[in-house]
N, C-alpha and C. Protein backbone atom coordinates (compact mmCIF):
# COMPACT_ATOMS: atom_id res chain seq x y z
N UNK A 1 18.05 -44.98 -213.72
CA UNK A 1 17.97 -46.43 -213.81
C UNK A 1 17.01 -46.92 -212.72
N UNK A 2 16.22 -47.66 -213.17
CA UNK A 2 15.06 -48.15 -212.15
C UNK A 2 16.06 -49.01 -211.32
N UNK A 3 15.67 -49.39 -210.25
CA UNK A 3 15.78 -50.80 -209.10
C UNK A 3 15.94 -52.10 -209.64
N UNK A 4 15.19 -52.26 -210.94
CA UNK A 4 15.23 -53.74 -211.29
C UNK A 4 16.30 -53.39 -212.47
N UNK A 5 16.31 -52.91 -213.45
CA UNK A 5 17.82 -52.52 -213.81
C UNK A 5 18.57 -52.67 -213.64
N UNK A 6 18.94 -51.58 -212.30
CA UNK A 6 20.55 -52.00 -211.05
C UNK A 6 20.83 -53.02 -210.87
N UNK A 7 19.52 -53.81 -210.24
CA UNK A 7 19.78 -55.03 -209.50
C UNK A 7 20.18 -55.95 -210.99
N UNK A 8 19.66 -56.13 -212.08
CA UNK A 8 20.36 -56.95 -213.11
C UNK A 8 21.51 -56.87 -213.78
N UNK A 9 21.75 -55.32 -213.76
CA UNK A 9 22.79 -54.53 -214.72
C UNK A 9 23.98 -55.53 -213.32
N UNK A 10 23.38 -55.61 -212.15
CA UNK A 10 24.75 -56.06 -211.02
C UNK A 10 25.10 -57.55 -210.90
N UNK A 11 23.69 -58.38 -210.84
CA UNK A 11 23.63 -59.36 -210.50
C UNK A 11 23.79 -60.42 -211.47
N UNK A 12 23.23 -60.00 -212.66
CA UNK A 12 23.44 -61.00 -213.77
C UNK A 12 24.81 -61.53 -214.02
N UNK A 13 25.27 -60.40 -214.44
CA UNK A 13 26.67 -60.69 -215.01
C UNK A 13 27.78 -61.37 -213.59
N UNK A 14 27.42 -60.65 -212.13
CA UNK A 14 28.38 -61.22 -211.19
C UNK A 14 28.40 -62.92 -210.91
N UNK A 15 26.90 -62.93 -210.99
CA UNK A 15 26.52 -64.77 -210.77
C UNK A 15 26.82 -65.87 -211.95
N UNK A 16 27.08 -64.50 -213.24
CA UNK A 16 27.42 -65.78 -214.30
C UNK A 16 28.74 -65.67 -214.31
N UNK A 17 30.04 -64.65 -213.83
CA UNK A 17 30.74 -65.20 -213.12
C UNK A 17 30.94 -66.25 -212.37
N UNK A 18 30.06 -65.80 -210.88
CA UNK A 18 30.43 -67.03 -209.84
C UNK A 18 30.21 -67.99 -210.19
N UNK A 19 29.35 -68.49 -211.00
CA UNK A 19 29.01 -69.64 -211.85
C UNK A 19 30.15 -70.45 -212.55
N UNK A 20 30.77 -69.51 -213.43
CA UNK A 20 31.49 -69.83 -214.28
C UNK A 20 32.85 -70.38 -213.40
N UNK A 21 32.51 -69.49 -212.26
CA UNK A 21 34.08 -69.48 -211.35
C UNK A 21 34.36 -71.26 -210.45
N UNK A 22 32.76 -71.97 -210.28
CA UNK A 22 32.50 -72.97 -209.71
C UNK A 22 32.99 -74.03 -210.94
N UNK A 23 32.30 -73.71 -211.95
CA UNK A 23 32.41 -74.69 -213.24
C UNK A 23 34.01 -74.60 -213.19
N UNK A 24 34.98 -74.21 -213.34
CA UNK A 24 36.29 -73.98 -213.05
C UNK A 24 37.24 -74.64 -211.43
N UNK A 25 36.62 -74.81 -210.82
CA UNK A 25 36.91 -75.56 -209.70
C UNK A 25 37.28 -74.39 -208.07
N UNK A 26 36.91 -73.06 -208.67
CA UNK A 26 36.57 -72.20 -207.47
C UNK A 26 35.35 -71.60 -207.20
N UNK A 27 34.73 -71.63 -206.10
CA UNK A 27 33.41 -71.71 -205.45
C UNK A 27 33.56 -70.05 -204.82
N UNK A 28 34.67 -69.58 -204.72
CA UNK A 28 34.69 -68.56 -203.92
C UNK A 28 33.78 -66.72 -204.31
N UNK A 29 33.58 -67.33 -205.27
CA UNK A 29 32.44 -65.96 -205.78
C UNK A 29 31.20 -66.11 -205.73
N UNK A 30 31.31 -67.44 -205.90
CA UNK A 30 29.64 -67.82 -205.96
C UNK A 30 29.63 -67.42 -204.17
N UNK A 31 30.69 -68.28 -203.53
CA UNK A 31 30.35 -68.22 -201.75
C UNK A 31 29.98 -66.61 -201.24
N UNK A 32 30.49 -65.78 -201.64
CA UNK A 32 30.94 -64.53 -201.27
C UNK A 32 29.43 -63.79 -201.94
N UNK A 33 28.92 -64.25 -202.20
CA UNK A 33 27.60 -63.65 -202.83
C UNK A 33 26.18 -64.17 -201.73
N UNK A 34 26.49 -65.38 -201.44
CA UNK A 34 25.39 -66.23 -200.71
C UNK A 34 25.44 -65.80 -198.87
N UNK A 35 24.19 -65.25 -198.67
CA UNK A 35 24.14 -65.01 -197.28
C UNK A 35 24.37 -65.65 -196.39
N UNK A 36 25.16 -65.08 -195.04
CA UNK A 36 25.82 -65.92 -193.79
C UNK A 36 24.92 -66.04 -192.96
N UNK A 37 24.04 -65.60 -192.36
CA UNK A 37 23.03 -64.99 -191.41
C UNK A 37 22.29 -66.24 -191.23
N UNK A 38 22.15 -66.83 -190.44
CA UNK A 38 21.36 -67.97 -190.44
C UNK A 38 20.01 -67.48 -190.41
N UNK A 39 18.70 -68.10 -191.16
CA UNK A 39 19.05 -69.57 -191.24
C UNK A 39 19.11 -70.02 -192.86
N UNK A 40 20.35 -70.52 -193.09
CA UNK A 40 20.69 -70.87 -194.55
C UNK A 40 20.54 -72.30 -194.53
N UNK A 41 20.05 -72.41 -196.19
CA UNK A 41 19.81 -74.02 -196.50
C UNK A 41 19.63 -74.03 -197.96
N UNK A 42 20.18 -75.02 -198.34
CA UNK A 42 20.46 -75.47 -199.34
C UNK A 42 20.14 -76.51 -199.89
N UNK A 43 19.53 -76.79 -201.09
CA UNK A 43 18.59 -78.08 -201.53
C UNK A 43 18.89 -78.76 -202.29
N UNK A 44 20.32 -79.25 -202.47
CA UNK A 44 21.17 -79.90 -203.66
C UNK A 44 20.23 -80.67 -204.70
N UNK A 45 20.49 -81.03 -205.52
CA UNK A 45 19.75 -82.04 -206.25
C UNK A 45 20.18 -83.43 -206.25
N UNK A 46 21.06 -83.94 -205.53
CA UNK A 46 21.86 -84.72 -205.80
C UNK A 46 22.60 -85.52 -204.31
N UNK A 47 21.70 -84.41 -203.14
CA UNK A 47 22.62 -84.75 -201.67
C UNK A 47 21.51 -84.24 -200.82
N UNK A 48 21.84 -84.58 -199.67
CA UNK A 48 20.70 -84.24 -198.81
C UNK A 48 20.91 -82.88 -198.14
N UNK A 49 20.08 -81.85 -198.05
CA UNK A 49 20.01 -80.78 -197.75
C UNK A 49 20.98 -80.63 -197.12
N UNK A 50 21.14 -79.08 -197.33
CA UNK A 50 22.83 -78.57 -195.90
C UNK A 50 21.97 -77.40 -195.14
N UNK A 51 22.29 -77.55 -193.86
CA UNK A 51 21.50 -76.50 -193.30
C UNK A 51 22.75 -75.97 -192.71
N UNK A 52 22.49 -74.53 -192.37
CA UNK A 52 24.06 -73.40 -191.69
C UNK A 52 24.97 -73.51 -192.43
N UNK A 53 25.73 -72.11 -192.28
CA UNK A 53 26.04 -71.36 -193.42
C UNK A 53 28.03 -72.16 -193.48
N UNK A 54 28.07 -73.15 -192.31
CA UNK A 54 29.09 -73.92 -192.65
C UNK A 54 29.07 -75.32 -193.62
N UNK A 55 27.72 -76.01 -193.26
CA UNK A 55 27.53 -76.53 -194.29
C UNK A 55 26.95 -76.19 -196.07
N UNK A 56 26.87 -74.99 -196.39
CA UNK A 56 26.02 -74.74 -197.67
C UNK A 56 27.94 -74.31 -198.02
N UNK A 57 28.73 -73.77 -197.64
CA UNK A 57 29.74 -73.00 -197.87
C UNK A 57 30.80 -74.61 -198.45
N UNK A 58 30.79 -75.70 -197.50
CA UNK A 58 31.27 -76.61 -197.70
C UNK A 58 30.81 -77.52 -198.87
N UNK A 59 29.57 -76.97 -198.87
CA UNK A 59 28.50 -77.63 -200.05
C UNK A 59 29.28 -77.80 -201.46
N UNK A 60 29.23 -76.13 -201.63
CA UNK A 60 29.59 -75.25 -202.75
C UNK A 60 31.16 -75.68 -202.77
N UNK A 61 31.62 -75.72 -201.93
CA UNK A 61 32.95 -75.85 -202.76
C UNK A 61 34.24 -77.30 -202.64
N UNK A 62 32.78 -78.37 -202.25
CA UNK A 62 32.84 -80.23 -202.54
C UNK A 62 32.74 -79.73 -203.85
N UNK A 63 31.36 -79.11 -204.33
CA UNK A 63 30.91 -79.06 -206.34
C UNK A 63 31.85 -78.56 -206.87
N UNK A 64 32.94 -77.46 -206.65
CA UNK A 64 33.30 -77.16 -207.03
C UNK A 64 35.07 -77.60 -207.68
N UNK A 65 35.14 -78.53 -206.75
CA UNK A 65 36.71 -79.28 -206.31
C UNK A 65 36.20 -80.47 -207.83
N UNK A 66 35.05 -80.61 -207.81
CA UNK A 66 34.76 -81.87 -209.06
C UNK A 66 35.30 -81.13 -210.69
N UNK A 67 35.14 -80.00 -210.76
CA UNK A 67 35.43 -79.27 -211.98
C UNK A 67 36.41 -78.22 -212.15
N UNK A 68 36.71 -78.18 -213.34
CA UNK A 68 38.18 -77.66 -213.88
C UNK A 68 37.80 -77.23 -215.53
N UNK A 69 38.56 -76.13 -215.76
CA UNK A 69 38.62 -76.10 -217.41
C UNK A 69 37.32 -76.02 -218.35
N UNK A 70 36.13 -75.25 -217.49
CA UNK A 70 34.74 -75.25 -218.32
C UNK A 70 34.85 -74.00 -218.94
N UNK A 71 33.75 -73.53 -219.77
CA UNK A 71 33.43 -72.82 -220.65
C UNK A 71 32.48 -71.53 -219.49
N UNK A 72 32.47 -70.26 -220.10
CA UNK A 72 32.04 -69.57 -219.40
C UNK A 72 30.30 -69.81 -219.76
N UNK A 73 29.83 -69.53 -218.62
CA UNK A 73 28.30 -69.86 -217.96
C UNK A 73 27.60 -68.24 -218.19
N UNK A 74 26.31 -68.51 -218.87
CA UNK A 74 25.75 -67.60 -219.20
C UNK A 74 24.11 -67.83 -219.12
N UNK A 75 23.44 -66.85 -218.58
CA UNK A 75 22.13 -66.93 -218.38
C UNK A 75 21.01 -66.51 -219.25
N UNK A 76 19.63 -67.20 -219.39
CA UNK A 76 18.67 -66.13 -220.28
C UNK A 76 17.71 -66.18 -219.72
N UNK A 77 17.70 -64.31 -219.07
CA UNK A 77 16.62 -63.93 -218.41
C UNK A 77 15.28 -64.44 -218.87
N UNK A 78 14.42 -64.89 -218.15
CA UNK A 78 13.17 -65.43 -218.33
C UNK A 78 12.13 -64.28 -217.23
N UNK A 79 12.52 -63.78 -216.55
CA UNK A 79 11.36 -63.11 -215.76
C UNK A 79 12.65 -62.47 -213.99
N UNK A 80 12.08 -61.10 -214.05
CA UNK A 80 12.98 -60.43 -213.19
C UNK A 80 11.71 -59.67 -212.21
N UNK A 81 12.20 -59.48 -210.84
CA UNK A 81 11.37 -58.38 -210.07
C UNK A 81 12.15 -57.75 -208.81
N UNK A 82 11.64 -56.72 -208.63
CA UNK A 82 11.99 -56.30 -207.59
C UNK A 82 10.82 -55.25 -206.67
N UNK A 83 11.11 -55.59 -205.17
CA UNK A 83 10.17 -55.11 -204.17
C UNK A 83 10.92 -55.03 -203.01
N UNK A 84 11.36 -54.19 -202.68
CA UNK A 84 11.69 -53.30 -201.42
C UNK A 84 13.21 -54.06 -201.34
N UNK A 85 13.81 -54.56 -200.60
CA UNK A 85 14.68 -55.74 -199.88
C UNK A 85 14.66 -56.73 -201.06
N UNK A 86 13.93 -57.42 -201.39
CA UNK A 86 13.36 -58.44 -202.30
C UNK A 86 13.54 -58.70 -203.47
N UNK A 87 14.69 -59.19 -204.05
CA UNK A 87 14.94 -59.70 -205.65
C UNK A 87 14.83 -60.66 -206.48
């Protein structure tokens, strides 16, 4: 299995989880996926940026407290890569 494979055969399906898990009113998969390491930031569409990994964490799961009872979340790959570290 190539690198970009792995990385989809792993990532696709976990994020349309965490996705699905937010649309539902828990944030905690999506959180558990998103890096701690500063420096994190986040570009809502809707709020003014969160910078550090206490505000993007708090971000995610204000959005998530709004929803309950959705339908599972599913993606269509449009374009994938991978390079060293880099996905």
């Amino acid at each position: 299995m190539s690198d970009l494979e792995e990385f989809l055969a792993h990532t696709l399906q976990r994020h349309a989880l965490a996705r699905t898990g937010v649309r539902n009113g828990d944030a905690i998969l999506l959180i558990e996926m998103l890096s701690t390491r500063d420096p994190v930031t986040l570009f809502p569409a809707a709020q003014p940026p969160k910078r550090g990994w206490a505000e993007v964490r708090q971000a995610f799961q204000r959005v998530a407290s709004l929803y309950s009872n959705s339908t599972p979340v599913t993606f269509d790959l449009v374009a994938a890569g991978v390079s060293g570290d880099l996905a």
